[in-house]
N, C-alpha and C. Protein backbone atom coordinates (compact mmCIF):
# COMPACT_ATOMS: atom_id res chain seq x y z
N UNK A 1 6.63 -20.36 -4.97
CA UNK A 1 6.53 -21.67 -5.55
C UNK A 1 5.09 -22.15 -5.37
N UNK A 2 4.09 -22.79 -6.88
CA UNK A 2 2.79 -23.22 -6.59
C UNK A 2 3.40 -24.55 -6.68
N UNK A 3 3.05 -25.37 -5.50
CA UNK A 3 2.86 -27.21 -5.70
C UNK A 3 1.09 -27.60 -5.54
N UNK A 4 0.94 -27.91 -6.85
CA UNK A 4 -0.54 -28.58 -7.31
C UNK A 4 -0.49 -29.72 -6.83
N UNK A 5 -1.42 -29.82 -5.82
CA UNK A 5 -2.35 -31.25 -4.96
C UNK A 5 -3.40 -31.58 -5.71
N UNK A 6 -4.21 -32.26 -5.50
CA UNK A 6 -5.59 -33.17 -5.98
C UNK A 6 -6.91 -32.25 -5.69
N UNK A 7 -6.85 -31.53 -4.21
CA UNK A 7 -7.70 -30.45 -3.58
C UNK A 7 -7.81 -29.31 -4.14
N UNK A 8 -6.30 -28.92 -4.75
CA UNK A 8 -6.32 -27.39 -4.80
C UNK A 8 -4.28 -27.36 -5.11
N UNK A 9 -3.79 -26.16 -4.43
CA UNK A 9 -2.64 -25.68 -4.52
C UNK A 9 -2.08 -25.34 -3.39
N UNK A 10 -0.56 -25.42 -3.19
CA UNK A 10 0.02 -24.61 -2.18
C UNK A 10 0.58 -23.52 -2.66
N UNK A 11 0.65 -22.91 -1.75
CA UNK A 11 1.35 -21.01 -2.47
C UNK A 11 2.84 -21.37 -1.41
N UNK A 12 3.98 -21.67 -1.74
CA UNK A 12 5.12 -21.69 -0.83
C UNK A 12 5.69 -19.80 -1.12
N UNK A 13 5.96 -19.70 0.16
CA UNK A 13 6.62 -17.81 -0.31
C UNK A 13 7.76 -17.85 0.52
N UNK A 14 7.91 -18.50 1.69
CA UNK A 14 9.23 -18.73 2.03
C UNK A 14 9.77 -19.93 2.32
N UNK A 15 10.54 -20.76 1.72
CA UNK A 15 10.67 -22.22 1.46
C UNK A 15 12.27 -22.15 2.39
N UNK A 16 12.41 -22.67 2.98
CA UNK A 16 13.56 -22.63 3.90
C UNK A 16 14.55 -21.23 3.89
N UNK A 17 13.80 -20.06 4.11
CA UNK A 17 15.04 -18.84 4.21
C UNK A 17 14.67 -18.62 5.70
N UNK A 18 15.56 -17.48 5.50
CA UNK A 18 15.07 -16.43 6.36
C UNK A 18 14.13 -15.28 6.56
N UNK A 19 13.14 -15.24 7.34
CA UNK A 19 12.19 -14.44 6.65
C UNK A 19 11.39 -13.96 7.97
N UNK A 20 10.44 -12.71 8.01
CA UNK A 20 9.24 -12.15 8.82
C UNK A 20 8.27 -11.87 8.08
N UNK A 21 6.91 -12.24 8.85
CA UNK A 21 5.62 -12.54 8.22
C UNK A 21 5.07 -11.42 8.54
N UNK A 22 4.45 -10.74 8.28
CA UNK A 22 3.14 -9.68 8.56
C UNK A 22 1.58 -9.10 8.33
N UNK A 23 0.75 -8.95 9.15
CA UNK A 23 -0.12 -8.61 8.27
C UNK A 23 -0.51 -7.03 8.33
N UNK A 24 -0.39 -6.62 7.36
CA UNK A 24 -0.68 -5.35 7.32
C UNK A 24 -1.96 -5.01 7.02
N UNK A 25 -3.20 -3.76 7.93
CA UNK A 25 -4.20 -3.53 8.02
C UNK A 25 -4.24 -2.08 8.15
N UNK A 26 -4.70 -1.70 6.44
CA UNK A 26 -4.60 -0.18 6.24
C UNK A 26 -6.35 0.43 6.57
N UNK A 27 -6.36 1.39 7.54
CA UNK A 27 -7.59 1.96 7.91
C UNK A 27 -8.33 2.43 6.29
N UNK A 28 -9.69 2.56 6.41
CA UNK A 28 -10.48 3.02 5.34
C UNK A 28 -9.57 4.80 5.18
N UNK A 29 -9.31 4.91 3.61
CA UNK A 29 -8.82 6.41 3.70
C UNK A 29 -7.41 6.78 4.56
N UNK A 30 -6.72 5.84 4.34
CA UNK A 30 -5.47 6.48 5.47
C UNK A 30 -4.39 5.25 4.26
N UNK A 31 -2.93 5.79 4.42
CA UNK A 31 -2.03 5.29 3.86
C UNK A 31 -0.80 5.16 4.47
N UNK A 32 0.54 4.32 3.73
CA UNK A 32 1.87 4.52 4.48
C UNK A 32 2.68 5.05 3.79
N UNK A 33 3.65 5.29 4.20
CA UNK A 33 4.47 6.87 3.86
C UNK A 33 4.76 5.98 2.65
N UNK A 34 5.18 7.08 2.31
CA UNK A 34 6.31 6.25 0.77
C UNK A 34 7.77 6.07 1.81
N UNK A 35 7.74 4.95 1.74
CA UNK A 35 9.43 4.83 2.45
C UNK A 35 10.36 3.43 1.35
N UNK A 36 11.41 3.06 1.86
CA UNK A 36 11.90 2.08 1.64
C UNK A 36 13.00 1.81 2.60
N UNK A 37 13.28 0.34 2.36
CA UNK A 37 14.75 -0.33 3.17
C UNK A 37 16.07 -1.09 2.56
N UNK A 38 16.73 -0.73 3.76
CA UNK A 38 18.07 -0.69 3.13
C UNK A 38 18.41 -1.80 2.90
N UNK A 39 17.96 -2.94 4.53
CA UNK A 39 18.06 -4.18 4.67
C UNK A 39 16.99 -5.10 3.79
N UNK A 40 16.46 -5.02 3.70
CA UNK A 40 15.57 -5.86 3.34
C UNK A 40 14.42 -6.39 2.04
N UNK A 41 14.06 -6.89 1.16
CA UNK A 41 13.52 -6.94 -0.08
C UNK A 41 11.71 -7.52 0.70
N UNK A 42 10.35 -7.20 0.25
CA UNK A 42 9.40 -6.93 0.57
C UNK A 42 8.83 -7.78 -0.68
N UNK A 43 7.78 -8.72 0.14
CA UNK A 43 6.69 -9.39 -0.52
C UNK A 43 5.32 -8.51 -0.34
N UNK A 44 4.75 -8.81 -1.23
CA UNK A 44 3.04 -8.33 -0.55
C UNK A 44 2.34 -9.54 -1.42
N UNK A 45 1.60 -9.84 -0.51
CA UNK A 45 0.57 -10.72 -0.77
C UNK A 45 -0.79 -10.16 -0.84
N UNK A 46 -2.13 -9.38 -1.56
CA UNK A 46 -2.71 -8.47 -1.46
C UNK A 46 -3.88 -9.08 -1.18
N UNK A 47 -4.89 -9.12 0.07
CA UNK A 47 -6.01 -9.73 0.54
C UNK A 47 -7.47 -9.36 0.52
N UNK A 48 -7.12 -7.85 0.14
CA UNK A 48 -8.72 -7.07 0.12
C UNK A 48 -8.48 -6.29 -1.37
N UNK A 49 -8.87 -6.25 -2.51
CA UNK A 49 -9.40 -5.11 -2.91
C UNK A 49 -9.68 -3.81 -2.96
N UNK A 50 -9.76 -2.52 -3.35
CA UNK A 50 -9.99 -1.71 -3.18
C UNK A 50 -8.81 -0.53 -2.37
N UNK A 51 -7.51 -1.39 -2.94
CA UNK A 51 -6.06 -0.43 -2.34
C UNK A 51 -5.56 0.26 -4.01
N UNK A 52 -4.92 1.20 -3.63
CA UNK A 52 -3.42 1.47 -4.57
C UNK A 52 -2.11 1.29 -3.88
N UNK A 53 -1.70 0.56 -4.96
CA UNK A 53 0.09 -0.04 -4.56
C UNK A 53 1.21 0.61 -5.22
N UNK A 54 1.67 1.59 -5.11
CA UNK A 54 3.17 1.91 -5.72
C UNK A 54 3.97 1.50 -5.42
N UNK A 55 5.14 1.25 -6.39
CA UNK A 55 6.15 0.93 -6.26
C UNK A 55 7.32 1.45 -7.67
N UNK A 56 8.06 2.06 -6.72
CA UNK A 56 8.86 3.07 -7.91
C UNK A 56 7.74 4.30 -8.53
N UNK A 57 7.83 4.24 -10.06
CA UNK A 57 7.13 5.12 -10.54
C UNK A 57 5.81 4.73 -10.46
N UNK A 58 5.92 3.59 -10.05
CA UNK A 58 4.37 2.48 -10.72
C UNK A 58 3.06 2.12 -10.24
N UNK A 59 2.03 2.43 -10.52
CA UNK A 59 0.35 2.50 -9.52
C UNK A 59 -0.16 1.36 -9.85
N UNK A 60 -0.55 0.43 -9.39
CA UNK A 60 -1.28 -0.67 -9.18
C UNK A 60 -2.72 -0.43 -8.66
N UNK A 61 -3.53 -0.60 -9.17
CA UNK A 61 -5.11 -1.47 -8.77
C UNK A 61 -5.30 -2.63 -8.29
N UNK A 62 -4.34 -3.28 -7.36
CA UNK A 62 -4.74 -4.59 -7.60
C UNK A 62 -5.96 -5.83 -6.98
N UNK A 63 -5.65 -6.68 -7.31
CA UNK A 63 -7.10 -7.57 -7.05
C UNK A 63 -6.74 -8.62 -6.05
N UNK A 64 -7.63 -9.25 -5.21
CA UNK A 64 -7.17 -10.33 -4.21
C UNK A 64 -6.31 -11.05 -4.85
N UNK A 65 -5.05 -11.54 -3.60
CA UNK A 65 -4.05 -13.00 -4.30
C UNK A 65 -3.31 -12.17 -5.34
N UNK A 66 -3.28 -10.82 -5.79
CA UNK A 66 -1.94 -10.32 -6.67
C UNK A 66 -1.05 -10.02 -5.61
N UNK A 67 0.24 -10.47 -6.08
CA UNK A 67 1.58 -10.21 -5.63
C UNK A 67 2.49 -9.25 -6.49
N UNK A 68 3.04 -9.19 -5.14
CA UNK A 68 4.03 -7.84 -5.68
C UNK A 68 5.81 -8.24 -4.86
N UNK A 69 6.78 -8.04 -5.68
CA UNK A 69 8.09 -7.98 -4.84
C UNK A 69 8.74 -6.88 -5.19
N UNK A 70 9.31 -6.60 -3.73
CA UNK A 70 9.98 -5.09 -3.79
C UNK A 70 11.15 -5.53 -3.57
N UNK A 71 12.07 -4.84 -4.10
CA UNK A 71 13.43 -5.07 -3.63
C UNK A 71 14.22 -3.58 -2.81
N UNK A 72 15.47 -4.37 -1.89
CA UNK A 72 15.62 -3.14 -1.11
C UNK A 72 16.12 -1.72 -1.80
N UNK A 73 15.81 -0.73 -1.56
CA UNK A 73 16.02 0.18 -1.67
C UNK A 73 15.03 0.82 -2.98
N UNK A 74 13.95 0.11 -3.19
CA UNK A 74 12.71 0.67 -4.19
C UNK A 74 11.65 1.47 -2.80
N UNK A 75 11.14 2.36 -3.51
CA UNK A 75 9.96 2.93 -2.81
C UNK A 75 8.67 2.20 -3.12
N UNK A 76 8.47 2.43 -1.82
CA UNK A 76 6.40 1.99 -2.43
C UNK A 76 5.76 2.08 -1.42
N UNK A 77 4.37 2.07 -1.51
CA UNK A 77 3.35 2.92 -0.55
C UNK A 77 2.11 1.95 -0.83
N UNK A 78 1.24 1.86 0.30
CA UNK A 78 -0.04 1.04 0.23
C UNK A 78 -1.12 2.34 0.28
N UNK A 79 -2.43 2.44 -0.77
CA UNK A 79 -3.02 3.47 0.16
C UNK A 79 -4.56 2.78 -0.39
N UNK A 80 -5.42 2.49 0.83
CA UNK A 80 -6.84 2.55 1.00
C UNK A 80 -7.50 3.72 -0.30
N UNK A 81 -8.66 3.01 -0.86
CA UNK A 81 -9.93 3.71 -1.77
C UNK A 81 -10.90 3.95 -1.03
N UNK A 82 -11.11 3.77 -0.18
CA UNK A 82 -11.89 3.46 0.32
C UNK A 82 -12.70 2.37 1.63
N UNK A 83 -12.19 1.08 1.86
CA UNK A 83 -12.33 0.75 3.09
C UNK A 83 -11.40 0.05 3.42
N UNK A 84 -11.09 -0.80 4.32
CA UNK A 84 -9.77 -1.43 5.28
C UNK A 84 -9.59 -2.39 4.08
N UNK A 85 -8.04 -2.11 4.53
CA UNK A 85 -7.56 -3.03 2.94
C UNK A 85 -6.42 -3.73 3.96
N UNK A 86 -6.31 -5.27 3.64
CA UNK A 86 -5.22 -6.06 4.28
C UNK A 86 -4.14 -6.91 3.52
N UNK A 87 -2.71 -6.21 3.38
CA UNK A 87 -1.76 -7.35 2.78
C UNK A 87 -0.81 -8.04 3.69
N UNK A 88 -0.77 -9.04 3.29
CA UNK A 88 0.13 -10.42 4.02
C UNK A 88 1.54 -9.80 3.51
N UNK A 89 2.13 -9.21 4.40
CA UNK A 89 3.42 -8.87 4.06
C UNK A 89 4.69 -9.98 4.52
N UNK A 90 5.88 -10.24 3.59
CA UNK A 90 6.37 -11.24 3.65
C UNK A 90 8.12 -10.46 3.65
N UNK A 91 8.82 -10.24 4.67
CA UNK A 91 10.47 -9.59 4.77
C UNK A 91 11.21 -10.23 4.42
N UNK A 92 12.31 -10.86 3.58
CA UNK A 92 13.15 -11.39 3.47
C UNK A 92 14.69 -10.05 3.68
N UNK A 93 15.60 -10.79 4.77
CA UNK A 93 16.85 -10.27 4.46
C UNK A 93 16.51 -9.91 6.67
N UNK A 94 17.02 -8.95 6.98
CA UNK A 94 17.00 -8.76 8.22
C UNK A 94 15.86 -7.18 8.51
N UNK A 95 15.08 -7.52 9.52
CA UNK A 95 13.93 -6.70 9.62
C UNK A 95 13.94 -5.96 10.84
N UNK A 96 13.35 -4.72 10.94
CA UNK A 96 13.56 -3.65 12.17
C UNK A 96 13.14 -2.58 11.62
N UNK A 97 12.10 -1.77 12.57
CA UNK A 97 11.64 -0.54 11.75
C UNK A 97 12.27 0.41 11.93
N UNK A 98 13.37 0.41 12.47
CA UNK A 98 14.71 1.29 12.01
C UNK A 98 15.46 1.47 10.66
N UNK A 99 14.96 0.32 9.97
CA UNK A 99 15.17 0.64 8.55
C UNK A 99 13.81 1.17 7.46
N UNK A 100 12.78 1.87 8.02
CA UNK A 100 12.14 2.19 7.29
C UNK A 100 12.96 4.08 7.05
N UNK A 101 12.98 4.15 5.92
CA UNK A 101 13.25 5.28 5.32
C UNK A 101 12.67 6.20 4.58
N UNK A 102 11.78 7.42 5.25
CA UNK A 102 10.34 7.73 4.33
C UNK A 102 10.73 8.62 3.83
N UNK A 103 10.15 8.70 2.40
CA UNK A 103 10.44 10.09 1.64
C UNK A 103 9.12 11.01 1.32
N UNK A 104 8.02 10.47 1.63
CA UNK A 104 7.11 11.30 2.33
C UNK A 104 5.85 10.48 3.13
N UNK A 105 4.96 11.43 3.59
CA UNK A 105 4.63 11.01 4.98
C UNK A 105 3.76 11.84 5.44
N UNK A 106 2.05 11.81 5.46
CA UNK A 106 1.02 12.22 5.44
C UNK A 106 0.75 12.99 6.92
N UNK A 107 1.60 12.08 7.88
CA UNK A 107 0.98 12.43 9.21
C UNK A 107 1.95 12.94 9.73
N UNK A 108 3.31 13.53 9.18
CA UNK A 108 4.00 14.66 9.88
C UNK A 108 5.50 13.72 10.28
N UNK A 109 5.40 12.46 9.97
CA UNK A 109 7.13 11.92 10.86
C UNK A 109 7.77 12.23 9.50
N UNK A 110 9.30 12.47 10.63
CA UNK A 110 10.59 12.83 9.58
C UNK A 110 10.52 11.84 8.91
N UNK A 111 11.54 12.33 7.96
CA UNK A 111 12.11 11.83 6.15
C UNK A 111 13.30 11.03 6.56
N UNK A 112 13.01 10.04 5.52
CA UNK A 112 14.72 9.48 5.98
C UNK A 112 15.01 9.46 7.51
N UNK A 113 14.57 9.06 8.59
CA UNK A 113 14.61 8.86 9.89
C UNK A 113 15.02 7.13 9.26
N UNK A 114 15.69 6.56 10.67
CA UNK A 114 15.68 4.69 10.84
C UNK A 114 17.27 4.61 11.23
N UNK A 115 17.67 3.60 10.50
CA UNK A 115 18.84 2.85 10.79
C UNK A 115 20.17 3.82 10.39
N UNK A 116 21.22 3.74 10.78
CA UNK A 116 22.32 4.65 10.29
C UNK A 116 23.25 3.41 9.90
N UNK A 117 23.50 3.21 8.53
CA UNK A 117 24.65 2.52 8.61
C UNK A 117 25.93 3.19 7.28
């Protein structure tokens, strides 16, 4: 939700739910697995420039202040071009990295590892 003030704008992203905030800080050249969750649907708020964003089949370039929503059980992956890239990640639904579920994974952890339900 944008509410326009006199100054400027508010960006509301979680307006009375339930929710976990994050900031995510991807090293220059390094990425996260392709995973997804079972519990939970995924904001990104994108702060630096110079990332690729998948989600599903889909590659993003994107630019400061683009947003993205994932819903549970979509894949998607953050990966650095080049230097530290930071998104404001936003959880709605119930959060625990027992529900991350990777279907691949650069630095060697199992597939589909997390939550059993």
């Amino acid at each position: 939700m944008i509410i326009k003030k006199p100054w400027g704008e508010i960006r509301a992203y979680a307006l009375n739910q339930t929710c976990t905030v994050k900031l995510l800080e991807v090293e220059p050249n390094q990425e996260t697995s392709t995973h997804y969750h079972h519990l939970r649907d995924d904001m990104w708020v994108i702060l630096d420039e110079g990332l690729e964003v998948r989600i599903g089949d889909r590659v993003y370039y994107p630019h400061e202040r683009d947003e993205f929503v994932i819903p549970a059980e979509q894949t998607h992956q953050i990966r650095s071009l080049g230097g530290k890239g930071r998104v404001l990640e936003i959880n709605f639904g119930f959060t625990t990295e027992d529900d991350v579920m990777r279907v691949s994974d650069r630095y060697g952890r199992e597939m589909e590892e997390g939550l059993e339900i």
